[in-house]
N, C-alpha and C. Protein backbone atom coordinates (compact mmCIF):
# COMPACT_ATOMS: atom_id res chain seq x y z
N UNK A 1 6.46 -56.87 -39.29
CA UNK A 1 7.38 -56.00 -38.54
C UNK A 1 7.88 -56.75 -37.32
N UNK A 2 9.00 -56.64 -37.12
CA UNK A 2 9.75 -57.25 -36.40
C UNK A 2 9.60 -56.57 -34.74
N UNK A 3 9.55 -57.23 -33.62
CA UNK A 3 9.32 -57.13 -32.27
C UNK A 3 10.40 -56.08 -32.14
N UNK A 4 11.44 -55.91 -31.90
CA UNK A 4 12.29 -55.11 -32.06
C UNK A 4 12.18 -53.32 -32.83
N UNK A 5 11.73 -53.45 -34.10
CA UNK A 5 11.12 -52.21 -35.24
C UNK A 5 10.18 -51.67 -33.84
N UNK A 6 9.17 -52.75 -33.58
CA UNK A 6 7.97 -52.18 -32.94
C UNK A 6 8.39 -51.32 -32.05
N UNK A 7 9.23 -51.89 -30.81
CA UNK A 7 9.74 -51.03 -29.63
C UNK A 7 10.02 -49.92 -30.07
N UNK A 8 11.27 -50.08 -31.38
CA UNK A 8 11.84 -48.59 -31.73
C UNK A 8 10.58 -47.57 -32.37
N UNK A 9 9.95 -48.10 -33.03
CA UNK A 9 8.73 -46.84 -33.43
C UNK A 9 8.19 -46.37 -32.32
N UNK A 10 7.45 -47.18 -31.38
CA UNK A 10 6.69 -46.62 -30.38
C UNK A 10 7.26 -45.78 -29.68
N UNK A 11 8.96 -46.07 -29.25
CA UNK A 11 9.15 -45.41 -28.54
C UNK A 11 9.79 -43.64 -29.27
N UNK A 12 10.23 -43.77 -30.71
CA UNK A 12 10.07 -42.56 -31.31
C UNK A 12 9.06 -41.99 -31.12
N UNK A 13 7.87 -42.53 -31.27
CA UNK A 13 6.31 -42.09 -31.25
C UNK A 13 6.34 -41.22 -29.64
N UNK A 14 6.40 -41.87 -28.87
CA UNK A 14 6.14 -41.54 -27.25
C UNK A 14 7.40 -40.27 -27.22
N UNK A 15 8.22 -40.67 -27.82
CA UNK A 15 9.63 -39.37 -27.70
C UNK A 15 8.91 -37.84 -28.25
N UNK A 16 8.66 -38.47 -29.48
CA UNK A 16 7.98 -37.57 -30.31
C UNK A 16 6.63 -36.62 -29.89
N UNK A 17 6.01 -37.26 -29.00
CA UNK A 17 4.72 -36.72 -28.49
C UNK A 17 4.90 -35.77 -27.10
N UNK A 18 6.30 -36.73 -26.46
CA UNK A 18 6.92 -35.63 -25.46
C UNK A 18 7.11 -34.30 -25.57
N UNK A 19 8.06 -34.38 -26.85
CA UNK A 19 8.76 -33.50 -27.23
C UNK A 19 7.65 -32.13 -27.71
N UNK A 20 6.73 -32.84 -27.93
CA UNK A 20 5.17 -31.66 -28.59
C UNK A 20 4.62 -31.24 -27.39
N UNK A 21 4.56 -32.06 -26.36
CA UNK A 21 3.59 -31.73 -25.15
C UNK A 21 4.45 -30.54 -24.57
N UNK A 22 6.22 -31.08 -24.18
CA UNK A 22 6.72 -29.60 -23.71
C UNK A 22 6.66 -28.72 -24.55
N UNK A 23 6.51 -28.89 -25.46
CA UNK A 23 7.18 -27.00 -26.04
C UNK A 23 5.35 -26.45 -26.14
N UNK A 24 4.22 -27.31 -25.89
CA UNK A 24 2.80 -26.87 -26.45
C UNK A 24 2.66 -26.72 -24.55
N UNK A 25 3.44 -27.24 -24.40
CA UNK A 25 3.36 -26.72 -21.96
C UNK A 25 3.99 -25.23 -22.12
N UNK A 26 5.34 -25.27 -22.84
CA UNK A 26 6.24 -24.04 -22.74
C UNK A 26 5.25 -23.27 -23.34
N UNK A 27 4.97 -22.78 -24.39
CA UNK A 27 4.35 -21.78 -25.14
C UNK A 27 2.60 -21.38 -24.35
N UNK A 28 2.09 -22.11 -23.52
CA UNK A 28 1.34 -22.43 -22.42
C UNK A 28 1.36 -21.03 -21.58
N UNK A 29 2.31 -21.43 -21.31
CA UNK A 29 3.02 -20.56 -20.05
C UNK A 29 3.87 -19.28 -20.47
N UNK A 30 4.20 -19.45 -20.93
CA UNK A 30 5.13 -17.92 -21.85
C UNK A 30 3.35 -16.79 -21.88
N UNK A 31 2.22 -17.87 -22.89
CA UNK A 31 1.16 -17.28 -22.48
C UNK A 31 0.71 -16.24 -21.51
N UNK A 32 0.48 -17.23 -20.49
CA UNK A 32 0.41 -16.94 -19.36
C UNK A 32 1.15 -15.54 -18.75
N UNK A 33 2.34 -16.01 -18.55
CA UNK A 33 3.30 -14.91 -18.05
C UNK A 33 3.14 -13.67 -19.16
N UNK A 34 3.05 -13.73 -20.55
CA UNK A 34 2.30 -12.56 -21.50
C UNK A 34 1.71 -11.71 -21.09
N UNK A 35 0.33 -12.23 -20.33
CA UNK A 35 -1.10 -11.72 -19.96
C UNK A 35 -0.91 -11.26 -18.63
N UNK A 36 -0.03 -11.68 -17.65
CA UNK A 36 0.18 -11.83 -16.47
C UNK A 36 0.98 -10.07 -16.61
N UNK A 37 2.04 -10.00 -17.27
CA UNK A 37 2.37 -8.98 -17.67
C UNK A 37 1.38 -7.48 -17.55
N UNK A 38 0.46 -8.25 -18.78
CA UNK A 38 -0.47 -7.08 -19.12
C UNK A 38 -1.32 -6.29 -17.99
N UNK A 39 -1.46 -7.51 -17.26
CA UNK A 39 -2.64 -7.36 -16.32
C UNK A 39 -2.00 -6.44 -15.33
N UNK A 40 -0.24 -6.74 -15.01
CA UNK A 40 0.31 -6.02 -14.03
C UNK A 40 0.28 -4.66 -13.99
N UNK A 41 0.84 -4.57 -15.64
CA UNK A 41 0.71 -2.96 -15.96
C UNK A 41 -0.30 -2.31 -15.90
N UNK A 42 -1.49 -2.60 -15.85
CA UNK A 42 -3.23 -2.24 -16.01
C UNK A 42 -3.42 -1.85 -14.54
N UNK A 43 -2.84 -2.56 -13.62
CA UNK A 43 -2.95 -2.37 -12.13
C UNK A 43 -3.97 -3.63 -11.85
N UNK A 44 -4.29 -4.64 -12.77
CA UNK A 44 -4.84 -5.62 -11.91
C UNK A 44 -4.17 -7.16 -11.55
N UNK A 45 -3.35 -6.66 -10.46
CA UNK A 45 -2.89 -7.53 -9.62
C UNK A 45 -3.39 -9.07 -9.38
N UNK A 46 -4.24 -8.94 -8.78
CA UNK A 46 -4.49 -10.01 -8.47
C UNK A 46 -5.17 -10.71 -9.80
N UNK A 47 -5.26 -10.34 -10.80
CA UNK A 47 -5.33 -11.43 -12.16
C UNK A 47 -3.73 -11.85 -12.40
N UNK A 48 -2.88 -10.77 -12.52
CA UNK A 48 -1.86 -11.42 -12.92
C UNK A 48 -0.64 -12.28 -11.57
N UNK A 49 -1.18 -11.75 -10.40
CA UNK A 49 -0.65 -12.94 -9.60
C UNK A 49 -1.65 -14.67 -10.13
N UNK A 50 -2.60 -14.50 -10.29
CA UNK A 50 -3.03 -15.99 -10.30
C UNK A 50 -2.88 -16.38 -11.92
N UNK A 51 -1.92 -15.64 -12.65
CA UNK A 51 -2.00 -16.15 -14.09
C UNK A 51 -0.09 -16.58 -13.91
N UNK A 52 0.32 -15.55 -13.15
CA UNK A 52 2.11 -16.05 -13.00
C UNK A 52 2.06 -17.50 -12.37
N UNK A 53 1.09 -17.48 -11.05
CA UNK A 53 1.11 -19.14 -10.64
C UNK A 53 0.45 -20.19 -11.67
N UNK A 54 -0.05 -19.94 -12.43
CA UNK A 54 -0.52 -20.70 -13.36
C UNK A 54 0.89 -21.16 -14.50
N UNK A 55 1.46 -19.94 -14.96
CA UNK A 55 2.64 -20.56 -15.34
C UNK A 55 3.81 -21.62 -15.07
N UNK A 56 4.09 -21.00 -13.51
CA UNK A 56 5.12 -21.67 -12.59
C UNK A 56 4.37 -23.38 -12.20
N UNK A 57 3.07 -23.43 -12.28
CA UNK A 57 2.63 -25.07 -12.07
C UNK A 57 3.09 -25.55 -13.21
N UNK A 58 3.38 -24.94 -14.71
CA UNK A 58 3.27 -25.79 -15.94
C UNK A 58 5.06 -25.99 -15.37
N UNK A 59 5.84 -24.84 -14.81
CA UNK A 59 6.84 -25.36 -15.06
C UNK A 59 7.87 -24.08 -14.01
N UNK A 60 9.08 -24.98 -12.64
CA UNK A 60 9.47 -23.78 -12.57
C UNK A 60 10.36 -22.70 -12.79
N UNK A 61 10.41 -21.24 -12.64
CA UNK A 61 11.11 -20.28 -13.48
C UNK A 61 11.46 -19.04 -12.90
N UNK A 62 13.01 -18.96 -12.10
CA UNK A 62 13.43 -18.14 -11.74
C UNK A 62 12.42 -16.54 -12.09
N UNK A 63 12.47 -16.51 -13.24
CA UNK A 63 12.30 -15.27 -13.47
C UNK A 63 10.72 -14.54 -13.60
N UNK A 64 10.01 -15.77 -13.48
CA UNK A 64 8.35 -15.95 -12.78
C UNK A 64 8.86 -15.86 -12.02
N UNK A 65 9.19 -16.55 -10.76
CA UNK A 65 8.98 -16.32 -9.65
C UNK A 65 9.54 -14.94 -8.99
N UNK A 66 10.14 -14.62 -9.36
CA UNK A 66 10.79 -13.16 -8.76
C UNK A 66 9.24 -12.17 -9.82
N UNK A 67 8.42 -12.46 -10.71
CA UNK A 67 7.56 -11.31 -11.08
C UNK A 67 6.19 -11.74 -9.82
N UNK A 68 6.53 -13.28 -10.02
CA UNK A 68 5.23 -13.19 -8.28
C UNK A 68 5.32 -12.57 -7.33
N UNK A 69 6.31 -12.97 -6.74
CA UNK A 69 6.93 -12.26 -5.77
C UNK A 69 6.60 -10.62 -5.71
N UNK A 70 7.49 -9.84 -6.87
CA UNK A 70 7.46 -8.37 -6.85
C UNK A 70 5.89 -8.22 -7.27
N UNK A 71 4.66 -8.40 -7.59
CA UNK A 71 3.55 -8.02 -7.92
C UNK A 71 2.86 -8.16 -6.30
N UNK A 72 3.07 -9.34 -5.81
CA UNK A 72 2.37 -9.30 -4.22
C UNK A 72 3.06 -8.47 -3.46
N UNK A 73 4.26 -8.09 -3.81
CA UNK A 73 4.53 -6.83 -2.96
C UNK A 73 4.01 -5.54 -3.22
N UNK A 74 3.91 -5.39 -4.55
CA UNK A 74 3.13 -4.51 -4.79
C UNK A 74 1.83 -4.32 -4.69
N UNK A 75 0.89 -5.40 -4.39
CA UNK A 75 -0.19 -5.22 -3.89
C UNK A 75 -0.32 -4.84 -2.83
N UNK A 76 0.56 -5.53 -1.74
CA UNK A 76 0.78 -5.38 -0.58
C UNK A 76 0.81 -3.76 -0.30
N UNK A 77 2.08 -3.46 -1.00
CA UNK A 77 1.93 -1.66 -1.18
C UNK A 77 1.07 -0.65 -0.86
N UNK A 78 -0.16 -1.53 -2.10
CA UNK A 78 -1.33 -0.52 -2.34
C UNK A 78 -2.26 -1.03 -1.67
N UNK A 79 -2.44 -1.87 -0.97
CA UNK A 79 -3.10 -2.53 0.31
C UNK A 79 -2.74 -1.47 1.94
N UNK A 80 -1.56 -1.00 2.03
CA UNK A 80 -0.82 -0.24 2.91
C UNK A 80 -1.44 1.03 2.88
N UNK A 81 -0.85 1.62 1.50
CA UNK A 81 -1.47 3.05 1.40
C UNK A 81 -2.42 3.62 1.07
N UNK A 82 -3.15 2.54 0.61
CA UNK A 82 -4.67 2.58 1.00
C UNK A 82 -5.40 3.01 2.23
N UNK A 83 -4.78 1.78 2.91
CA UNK A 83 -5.09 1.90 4.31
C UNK A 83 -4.48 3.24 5.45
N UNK A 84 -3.52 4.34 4.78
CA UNK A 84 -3.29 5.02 5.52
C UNK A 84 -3.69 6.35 4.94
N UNK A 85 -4.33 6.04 3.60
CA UNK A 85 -5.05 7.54 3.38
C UNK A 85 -6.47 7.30 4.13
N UNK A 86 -7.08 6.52 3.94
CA UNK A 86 -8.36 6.03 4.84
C UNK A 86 -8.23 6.61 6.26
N UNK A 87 -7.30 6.23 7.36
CA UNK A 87 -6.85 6.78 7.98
C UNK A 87 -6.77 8.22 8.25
N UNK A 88 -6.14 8.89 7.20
CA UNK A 88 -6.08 10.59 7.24
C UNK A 88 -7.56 11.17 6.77
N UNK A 89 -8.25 10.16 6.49
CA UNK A 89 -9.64 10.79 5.47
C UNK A 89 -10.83 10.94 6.66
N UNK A 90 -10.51 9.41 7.38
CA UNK A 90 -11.28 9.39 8.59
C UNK A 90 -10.72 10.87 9.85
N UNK A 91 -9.70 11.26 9.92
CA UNK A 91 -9.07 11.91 10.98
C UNK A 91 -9.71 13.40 10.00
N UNK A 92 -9.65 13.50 8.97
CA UNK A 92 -10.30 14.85 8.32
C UNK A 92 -11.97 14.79 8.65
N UNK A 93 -12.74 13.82 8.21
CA UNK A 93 -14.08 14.31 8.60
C UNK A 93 -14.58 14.19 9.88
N UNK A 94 -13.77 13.61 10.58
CA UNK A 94 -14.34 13.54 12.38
C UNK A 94 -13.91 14.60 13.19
N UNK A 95 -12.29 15.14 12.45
CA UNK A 95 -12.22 15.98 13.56
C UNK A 95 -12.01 17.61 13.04
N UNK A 96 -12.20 17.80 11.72
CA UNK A 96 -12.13 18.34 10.95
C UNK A 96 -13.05 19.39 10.08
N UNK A 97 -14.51 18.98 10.59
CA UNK A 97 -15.40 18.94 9.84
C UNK A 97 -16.81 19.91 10.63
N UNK A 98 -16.52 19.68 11.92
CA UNK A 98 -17.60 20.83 12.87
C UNK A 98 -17.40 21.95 12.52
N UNK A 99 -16.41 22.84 11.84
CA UNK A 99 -16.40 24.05 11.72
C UNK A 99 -15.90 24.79 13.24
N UNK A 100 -15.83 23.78 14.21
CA UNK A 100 -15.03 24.90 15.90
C UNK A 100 -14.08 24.83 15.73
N UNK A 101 -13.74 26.02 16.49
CA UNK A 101 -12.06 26.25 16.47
C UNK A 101 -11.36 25.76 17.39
N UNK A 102 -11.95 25.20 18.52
CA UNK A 102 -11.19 24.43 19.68
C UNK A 102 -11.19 23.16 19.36
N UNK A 103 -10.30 22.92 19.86
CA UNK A 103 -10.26 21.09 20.23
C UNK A 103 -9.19 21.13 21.44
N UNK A 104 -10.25 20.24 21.81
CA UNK A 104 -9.52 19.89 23.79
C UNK A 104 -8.80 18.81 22.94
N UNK A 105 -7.37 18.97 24.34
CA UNK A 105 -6.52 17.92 23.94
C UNK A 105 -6.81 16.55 23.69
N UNK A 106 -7.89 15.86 24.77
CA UNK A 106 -8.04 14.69 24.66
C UNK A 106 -8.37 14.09 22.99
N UNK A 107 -9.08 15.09 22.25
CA UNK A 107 -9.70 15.04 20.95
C UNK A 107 -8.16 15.03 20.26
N UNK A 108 -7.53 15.82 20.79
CA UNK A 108 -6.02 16.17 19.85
C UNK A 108 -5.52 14.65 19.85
N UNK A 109 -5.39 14.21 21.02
CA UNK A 109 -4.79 12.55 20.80
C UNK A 109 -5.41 11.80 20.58
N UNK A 110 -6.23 11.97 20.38
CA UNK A 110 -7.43 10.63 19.84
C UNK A 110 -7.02 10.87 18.11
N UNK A 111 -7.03 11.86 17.82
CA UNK A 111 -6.82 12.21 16.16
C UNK A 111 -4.86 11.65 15.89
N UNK A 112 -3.95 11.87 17.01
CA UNK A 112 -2.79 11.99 17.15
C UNK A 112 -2.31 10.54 17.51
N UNK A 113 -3.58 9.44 17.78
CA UNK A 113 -2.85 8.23 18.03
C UNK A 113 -3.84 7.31 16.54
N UNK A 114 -4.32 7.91 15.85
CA UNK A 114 -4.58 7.21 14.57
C UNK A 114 -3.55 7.49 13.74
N UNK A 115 -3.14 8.96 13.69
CA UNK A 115 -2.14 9.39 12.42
C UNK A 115 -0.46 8.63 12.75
N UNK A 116 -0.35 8.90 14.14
CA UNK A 116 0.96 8.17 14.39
C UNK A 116 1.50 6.78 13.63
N UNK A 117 0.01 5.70 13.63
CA UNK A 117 0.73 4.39 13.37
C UNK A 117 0.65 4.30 11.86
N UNK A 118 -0.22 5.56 10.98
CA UNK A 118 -0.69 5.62 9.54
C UNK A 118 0.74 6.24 8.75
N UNK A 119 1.76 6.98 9.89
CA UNK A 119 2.84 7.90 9.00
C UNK A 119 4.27 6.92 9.16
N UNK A 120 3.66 5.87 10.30
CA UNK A 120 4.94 4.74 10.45
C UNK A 120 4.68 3.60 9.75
N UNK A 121 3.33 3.30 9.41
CA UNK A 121 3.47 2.09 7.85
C UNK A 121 4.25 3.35 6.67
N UNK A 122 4.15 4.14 6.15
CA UNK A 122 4.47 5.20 5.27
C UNK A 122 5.59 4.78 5.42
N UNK A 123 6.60 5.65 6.69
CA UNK A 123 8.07 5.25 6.79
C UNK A 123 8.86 4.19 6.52
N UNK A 124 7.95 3.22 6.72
CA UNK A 124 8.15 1.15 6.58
C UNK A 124 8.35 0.66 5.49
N UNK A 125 7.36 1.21 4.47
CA UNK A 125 7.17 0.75 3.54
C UNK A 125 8.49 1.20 2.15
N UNK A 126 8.65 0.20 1.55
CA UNK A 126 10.05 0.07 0.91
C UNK A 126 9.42 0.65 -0.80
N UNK A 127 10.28 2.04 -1.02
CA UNK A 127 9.53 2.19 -2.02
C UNK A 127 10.53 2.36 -3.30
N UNK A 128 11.24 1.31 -3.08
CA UNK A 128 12.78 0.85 -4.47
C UNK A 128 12.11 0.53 -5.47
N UNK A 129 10.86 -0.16 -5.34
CA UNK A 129 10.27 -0.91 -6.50
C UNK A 129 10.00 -0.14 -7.60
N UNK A 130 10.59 -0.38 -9.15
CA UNK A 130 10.11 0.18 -9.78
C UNK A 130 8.23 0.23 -10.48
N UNK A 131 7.06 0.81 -9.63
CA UNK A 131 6.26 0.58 -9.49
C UNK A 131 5.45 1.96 -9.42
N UNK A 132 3.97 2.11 -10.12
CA UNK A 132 3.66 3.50 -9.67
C UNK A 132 2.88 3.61 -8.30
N UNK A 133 3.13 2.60 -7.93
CA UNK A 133 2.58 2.87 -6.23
C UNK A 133 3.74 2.94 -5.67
N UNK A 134 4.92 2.30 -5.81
CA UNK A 134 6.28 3.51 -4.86
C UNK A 134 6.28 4.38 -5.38
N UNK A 135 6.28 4.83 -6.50
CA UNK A 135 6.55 6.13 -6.85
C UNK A 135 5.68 7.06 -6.03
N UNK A 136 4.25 6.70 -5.95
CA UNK A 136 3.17 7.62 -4.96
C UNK A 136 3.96 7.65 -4.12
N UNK A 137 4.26 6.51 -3.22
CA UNK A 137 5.07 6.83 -1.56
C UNK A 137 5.96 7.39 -1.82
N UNK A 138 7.30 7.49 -2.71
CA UNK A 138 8.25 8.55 -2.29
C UNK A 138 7.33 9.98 -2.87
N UNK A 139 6.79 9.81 -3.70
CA UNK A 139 6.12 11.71 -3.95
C UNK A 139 5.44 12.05 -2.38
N UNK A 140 4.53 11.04 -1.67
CA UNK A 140 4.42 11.16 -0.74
C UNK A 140 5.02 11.51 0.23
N UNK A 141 6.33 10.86 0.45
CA UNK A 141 6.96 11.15 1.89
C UNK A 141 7.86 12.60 1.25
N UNK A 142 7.96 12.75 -0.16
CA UNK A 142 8.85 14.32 -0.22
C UNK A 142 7.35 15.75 -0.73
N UNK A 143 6.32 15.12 0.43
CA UNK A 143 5.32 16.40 0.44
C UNK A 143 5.67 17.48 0.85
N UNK A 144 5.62 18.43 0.89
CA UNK A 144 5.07 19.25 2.08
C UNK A 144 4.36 19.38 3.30
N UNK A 145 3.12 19.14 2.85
CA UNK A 145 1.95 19.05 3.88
C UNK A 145 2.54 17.65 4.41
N UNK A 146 2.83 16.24 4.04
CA UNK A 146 3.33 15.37 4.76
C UNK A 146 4.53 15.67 5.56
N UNK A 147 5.43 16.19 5.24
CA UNK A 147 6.81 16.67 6.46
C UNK A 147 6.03 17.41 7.63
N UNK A 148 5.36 18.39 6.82
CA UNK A 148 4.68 19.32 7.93
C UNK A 148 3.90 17.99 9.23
N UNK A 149 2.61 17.08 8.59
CA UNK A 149 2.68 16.44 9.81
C UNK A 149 3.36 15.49 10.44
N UNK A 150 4.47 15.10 9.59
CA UNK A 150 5.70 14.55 11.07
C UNK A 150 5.90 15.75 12.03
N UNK A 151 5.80 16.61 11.44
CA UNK A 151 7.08 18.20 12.70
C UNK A 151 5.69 17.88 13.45
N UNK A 152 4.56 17.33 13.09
CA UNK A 152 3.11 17.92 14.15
C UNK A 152 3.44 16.64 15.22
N UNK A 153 3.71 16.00 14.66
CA UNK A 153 3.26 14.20 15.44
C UNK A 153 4.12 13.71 15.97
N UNK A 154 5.45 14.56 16.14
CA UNK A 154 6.78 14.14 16.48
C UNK A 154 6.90 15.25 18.19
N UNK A 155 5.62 16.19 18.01
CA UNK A 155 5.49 17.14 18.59
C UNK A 155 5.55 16.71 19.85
N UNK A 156 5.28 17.34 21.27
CA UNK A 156 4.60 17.21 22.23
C UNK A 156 3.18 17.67 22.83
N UNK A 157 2.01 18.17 21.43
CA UNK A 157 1.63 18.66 21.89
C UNK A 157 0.25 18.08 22.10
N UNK A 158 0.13 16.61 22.57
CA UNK A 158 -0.64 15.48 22.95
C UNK A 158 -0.60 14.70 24.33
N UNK A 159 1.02 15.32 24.41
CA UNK A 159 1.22 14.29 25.79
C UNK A 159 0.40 14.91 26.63
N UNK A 160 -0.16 14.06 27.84
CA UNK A 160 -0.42 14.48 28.79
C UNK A 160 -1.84 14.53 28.49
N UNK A 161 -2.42 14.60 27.78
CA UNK A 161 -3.98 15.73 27.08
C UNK A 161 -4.83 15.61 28.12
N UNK A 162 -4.86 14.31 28.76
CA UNK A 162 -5.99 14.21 29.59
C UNK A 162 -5.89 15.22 30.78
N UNK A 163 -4.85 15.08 31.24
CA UNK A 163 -4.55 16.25 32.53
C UNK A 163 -4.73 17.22 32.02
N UNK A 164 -4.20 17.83 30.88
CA UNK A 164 -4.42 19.34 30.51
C UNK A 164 -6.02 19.19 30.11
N UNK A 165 -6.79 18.40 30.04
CA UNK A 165 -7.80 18.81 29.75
C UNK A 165 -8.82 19.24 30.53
N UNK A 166 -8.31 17.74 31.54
CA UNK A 166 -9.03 18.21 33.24
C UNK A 166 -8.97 19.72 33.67
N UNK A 167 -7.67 19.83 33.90
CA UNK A 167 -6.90 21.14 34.68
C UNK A 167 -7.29 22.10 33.73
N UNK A 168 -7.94 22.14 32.81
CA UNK A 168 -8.04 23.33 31.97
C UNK A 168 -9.32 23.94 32.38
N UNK A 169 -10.65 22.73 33.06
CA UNK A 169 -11.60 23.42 33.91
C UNK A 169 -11.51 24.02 34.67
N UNK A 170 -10.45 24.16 35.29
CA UNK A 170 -10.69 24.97 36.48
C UNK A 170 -9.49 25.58 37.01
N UNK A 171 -8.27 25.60 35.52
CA UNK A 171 -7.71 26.91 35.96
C UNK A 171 -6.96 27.47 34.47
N UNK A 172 -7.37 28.67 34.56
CA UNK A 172 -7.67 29.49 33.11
C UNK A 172 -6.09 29.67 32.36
N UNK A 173 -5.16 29.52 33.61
CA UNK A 173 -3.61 29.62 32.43
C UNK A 173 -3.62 28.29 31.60
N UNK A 174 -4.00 26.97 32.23
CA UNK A 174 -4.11 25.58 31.51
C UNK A 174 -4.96 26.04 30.67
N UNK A 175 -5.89 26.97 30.52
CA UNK A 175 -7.13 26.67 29.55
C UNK A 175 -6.77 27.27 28.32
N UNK A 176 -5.48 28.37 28.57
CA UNK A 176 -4.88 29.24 27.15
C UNK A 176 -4.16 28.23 26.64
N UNK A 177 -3.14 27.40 27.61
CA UNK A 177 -2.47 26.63 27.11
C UNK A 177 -3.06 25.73 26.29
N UNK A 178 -3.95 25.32 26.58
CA UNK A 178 -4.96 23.73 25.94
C UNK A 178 -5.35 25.11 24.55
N UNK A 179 -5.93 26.04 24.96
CA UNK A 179 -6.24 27.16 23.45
C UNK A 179 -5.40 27.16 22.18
N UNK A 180 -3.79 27.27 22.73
CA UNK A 180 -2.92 27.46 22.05
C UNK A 180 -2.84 26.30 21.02
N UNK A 181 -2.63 24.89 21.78
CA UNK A 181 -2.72 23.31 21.62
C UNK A 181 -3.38 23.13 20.28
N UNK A 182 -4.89 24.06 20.55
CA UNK A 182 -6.01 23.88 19.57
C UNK A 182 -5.51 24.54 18.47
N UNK A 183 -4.92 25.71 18.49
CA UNK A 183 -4.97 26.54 17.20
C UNK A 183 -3.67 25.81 16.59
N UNK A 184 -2.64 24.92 17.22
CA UNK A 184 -2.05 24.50 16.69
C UNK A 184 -2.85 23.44 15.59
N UNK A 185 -3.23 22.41 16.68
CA UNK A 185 -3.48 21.27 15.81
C UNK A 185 -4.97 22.03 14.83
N UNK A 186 -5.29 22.94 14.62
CA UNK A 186 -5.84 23.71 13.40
C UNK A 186 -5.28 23.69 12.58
N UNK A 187 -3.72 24.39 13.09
CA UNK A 187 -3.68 25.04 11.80
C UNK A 187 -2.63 23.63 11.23
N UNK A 188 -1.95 22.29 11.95
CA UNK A 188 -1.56 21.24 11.04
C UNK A 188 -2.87 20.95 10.60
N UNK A 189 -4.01 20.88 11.15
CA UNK A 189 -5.26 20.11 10.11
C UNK A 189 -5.14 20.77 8.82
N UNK A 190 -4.80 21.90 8.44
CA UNK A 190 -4.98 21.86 7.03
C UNK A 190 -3.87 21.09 5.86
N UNK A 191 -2.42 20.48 6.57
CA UNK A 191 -2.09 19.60 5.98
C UNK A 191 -2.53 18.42 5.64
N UNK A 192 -3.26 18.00 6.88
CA UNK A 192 -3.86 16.65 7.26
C UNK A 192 -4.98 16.94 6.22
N UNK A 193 -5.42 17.06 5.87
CA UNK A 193 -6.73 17.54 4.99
C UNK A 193 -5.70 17.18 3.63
N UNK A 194 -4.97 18.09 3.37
CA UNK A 194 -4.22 17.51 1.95
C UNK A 194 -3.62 16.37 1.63
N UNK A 195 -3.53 15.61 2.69
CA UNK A 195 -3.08 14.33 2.32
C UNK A 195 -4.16 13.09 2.13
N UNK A 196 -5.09 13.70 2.91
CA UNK A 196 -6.34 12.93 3.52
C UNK A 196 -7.04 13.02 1.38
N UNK A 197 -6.91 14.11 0.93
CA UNK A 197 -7.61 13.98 -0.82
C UNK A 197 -6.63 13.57 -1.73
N UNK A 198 -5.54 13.00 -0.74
CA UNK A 198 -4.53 12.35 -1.92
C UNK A 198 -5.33 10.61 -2.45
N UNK A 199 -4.90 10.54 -3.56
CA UNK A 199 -5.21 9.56 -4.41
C UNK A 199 -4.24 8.36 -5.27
N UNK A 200 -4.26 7.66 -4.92
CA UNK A 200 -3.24 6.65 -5.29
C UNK A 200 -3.84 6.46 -6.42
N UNK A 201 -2.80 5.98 -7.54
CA UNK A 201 -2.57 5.72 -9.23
C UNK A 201 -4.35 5.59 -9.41
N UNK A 202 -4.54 5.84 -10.29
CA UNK A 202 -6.03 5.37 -10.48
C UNK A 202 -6.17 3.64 -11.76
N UNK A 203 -5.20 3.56 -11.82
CA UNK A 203 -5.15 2.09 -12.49
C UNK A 203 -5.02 0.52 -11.36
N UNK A 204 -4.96 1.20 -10.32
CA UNK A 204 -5.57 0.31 -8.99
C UNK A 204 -6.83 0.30 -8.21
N UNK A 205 -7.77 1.13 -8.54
CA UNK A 205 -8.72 1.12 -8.50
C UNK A 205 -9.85 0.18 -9.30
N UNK A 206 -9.25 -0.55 -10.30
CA UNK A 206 -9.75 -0.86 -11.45
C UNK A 206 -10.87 -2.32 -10.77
């Protein structure tokens, strides 16, 4: 065989072995992004974020990368509203849970400066995604009992608490007023209570 033949075989050979390695890389990764899929729909995230980057190393792909992307947002999501039913769950058994019917103001804003920053991630959070954790947040923000505690928290009936709480010792019209205060934020606690046993998708729990 001629020096010449040789080059040309080998290098068919080496063409030829290319040509097997991508499409046995492609079909790799199609894999990948398959399972990555599956895992999304199941609600386990974080398998199929580290199976989409596994794809995108074999090779990169617009349309991976926009499913990375939208899955860490969606974790992100349920990372959020997680964190703000926790929030309402904690504000239900601490302040919720003695069975008295008063609460001095100072107690009212102590409960009134946890829920505030828990109903403004809510508001923040972008819930276009077709996803069943936006779907929770908009069923969420078109509650009932949730509108009801914006009208509570949008209120005024926190400002000040410390003075009205003082002044409520020792003079009895402040002390109806601070009374009134209480039976309010009573009677929003029983919204706060319904949001506080809300439950996000149960396929994120997994």
């Amino acid at each position: 065989m001629s020096r010449k033949s040789l080059i040309l075989l080998v290098s068919l050979f080496l063409l030829s072995f290319s040509f097997v390695t991508a499409c046995n890389n492609q079909a790799k990764a199609q894999e990948y992004v398959n399972q990555a899929d599956k895992y999304r729909s199941s609600g386990k995230l974080d398998d199929a974020i580290s199976l989409y980057k596994k794809a995108l190393d074999i090779k990169e792909n617009t349309s991976v990368r926009d499913k990375l992307d939208d899955t860490k947002e969606e974790k992100e999501t349920v990372k959020q509203v997680t964190e703000v039913l926790k929030d309402f769950k904690e504000v239900k058994e601490y302040y919720f849970q003695d069975n008295s019917d008063y609460s001095s103001p100072t107690t009212i804003k102590e409960a009134v400066d946890k829920l505030r920053p828990a109903v403004d991630k809510i508001e923040a959070i972008d819930d276009t995604q077709d996803t069943d954790i936006s779907k929770f947040v908009s069923k969420l923000r078109d509650d009932s009992n949730y509108k009801q505690v914006k009208i509570f928290l949008d209120s005024n009936a926190s400002d000040d608490s410390q003075t009205m709480n003082d002044l409520g010792l020792f003079d009895s019209g402040i002390q109806t007023v601070n009374e009134l205060g209480s039976q309010i934020f009573q009677y929003f606690g029983e919204f706060i209570k319904q949001i506080a046993d809300m439950k996000i998708p149960s396929k994120y729990n997994k």
